[in-house]
Protein backbone atom coordinates (compact mmCIF):
# COMPACT_ATOMS: atom_id res chain seq x y z
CA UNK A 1 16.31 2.62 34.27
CA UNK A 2 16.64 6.16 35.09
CA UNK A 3 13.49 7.13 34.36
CA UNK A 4 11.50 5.81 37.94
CA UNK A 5 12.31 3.81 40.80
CA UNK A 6 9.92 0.93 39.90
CA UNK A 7 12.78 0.62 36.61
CA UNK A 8 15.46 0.88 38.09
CA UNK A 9 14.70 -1.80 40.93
CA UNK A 10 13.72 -4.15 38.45
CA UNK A 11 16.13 -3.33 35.73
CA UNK A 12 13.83 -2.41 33.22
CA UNK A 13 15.19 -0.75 29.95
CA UNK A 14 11.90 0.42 28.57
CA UNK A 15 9.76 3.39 29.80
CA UNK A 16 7.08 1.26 30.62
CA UNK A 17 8.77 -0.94 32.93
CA UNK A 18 7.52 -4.03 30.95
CA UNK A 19 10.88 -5.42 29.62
CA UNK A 20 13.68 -6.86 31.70
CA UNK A 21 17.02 -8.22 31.56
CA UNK A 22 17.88 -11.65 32.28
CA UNK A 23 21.30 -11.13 34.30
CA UNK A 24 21.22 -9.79 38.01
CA UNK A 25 20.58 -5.81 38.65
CA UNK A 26 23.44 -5.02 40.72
CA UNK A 27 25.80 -4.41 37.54
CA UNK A 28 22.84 -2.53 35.61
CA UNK A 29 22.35 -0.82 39.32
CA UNK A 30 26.15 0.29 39.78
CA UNK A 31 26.29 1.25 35.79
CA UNK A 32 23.33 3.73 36.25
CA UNK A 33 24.09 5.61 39.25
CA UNK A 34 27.71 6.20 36.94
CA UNK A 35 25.37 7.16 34.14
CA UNK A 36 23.25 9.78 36.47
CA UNK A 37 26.40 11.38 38.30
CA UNK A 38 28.07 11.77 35.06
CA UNK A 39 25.76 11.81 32.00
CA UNK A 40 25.07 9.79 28.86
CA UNK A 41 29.01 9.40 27.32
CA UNK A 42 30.03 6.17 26.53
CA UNK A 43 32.81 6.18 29.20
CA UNK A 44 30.29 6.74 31.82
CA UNK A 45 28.87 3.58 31.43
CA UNK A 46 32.05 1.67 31.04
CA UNK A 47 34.00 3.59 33.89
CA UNK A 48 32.08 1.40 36.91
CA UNK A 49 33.18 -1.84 34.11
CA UNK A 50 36.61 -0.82 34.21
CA UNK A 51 37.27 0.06 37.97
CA UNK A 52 35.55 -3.39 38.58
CA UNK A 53 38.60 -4.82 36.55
CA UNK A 54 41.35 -3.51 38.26
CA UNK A 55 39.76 -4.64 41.69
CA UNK A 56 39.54 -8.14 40.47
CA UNK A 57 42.77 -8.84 40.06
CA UNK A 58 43.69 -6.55 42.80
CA UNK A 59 41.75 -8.99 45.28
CA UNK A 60 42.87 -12.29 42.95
CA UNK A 61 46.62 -10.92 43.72
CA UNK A 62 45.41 -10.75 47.59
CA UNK A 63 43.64 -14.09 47.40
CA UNK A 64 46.86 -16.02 46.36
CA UNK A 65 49.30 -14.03 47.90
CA UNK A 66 47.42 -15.28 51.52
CA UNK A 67 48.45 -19.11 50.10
CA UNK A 68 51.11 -19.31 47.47
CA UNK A 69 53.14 -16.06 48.12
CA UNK A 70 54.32 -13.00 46.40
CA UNK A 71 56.04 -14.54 42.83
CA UNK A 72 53.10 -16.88 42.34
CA UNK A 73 50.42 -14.05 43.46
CA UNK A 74 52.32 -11.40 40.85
CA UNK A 75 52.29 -14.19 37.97
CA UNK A 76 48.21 -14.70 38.97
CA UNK A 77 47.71 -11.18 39.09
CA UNK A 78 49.71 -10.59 35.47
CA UNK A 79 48.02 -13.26 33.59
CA UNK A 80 44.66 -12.20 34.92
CA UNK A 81 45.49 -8.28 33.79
CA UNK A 82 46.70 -8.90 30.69
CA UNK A 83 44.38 -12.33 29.67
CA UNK A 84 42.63 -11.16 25.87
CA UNK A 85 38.77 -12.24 27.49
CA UNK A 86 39.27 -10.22 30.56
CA UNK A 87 40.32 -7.18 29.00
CA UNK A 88 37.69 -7.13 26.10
CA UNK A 89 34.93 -7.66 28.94
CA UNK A 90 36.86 -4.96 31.78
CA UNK A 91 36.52 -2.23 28.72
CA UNK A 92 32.95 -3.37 27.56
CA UNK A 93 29.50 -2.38 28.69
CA UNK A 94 28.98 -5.98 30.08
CA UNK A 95 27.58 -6.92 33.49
CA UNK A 96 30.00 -9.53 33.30
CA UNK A 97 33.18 -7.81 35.25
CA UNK A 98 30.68 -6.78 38.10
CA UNK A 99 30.12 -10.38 38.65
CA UNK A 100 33.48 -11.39 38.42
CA UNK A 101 34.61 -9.15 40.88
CA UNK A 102 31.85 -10.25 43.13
CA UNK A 103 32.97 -13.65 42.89
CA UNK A 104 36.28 -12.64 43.04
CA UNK A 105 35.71 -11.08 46.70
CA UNK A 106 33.57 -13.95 48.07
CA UNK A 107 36.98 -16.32 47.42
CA UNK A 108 38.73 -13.96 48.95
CA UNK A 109 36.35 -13.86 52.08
CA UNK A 110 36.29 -17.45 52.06
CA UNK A 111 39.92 -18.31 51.44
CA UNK A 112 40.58 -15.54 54.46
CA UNK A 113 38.59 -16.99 56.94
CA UNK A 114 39.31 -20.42 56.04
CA UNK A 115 43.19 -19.50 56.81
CA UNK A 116 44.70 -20.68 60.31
CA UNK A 117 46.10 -16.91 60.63
């Protein structure tokens, strides 16, 4: 993806630009621009994975404290930190924590503006 533009708008892994991935750029996106300010390591590509993570359950925490309150928020927020799935995929090279923060913030968004505050 870092080889042209045409690649890395399309998420392309090859040089050609003839192969594609079947899951949305914007976590491939957010994972290369890591990669090109940092380098090829292996914690480059995970560190975008990672800081993804700790926002989700930062906004989750946010999300239910707006509704339930602060004990029932913390509890969210804890089982969501520490749940075996969402760890393994928050220290992985997987688009998947991208998305789930993503989702995470548009029930956020929409349990903010859906509030009678």
């Amino acid at each position: 993806m870092l080889e042209n533009w045409s690649n890395f708008f399309f998420a392309s892994f090859d040089p050609i630009g003839i192969v594609t991935v079947d899951q949305p750029p914007i976590s491939f996106w957010i994972q290369s621009i890591s990669i090109k300010i940092f380098g090829i390591t292996p914690w480059s590509a995970s560190v975008p994975h990672v800081i993804a993570g700790i926002l989700s359950v930062l906004i989750l925490y946010l999300a239910i404290n707006q509704t339930f309150g602060n004990k029932i928020a913390g509890l969210t927020g804890i089982i969501a930190a520490i749940i075996p799935v969402n760890v393994l995929m928050d220290t992985r090279n997987e688009p998947d924590s991208i998305q789930i923060f993503i989702l995470t913030l548009c029930v956020y968004f929409l349990n903010y503006w859906n509030s009678d505050k």
